[in-house]
Protein backbone atom coordinates (compact mmCIF):
# COMPACT_ATOMS: atom_id res chain seq x y z
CA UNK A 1 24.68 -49.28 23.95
CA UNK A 2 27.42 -52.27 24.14
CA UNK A 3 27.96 -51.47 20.12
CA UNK A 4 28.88 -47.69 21.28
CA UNK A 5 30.85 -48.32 24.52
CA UNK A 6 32.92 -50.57 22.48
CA UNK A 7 33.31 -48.21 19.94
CA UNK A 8 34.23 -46.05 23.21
CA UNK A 9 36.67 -48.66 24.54
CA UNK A 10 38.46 -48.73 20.83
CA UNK A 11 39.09 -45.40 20.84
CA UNK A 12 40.76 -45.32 24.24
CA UNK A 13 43.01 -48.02 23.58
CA UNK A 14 44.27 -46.76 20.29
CA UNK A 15 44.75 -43.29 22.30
CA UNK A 16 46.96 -45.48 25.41
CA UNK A 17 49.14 -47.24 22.32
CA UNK A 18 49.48 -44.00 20.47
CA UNK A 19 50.23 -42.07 23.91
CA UNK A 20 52.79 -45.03 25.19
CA UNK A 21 54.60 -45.36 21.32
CA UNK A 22 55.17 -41.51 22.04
CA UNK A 23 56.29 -42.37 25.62
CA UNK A 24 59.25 -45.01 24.33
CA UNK A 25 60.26 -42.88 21.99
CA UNK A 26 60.87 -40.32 24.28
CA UNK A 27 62.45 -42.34 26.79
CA UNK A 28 64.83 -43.94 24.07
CA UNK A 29 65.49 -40.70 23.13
CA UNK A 30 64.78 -40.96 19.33
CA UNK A 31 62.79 -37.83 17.56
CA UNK A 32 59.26 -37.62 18.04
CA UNK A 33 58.42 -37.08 14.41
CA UNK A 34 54.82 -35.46 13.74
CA UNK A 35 52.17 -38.00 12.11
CA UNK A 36 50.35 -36.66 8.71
CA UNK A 37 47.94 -33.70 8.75
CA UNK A 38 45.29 -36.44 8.15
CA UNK A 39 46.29 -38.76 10.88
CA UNK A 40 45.99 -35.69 13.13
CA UNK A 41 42.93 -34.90 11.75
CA UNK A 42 41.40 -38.58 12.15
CA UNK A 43 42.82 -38.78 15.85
CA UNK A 44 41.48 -35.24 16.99
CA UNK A 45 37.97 -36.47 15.34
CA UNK A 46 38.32 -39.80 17.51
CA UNK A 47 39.07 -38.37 20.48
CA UNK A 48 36.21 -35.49 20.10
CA UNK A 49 34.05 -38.99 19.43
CA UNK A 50 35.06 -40.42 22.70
CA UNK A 51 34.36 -37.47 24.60
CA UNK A 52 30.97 -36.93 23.64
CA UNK A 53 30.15 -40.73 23.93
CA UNK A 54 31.73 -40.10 27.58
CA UNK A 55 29.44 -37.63 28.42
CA UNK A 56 26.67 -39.46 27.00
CA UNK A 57 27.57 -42.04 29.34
CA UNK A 58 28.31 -40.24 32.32
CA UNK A 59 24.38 -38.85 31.68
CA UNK A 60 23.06 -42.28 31.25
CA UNK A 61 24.83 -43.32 34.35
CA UNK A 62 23.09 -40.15 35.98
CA UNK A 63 19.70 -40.69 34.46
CA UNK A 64 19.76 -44.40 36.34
CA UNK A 65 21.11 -43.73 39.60
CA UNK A 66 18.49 -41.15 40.28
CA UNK A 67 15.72 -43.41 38.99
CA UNK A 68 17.35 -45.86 40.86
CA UNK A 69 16.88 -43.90 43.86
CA UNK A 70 13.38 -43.46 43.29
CA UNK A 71 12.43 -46.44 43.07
CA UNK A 72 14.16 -47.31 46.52
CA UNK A 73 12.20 -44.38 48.04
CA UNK A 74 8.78 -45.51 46.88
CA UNK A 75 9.90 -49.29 48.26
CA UNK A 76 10.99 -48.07 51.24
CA UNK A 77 7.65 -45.77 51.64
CA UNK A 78 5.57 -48.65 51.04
CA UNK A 79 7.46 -50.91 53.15
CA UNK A 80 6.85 -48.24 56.00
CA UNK A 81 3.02 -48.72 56.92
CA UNK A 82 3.45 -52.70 57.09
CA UNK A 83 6.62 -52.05 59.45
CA UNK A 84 4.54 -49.74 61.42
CA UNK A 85 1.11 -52.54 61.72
CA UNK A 86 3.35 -55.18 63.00
């Protein structure tokens, strides 16, 4: 899972360079000149990567916090009859 949110992380800090190169050209005013068919092509692909590993992870995260929860309930329920005895 570390491998993957890395791969994850990657992919969102190419996308924040590529978004702030676009942003300084645009504030220096130069022309915002299109990148190859390809390089459009490999960054849509990326960033259709990142968003399924996102929702992969926001799943995961899901998955835990309800068994998470669980497992606090049955703690709490067997913590209840020795609270009750004393």
């Amino acid at each position: 899972m570390d491998r993957e949110e890395s791969l994850f992380d990657q992919a969102v800090k190419r996308l924040d360079r590529a978004i702030s190169l676009v942003e300084q050209k645009l504030a220096s005013g130069a022309p915002v000149t299109p990148g190859s068919d390809a390089e459009r092509e490999r960054l849509a692909r990326e960033l259709a990567e990142a968003r399924a590993r996102e929702k992969e992870l926001e799943l995961a995260g899901a998955e835990a916090s309800a068994a998470l929860a669980k497992a606090i309930e049955e703690i709490n329920a067997a913590l209840e009859p020795q609270s009750e005895d004393a």
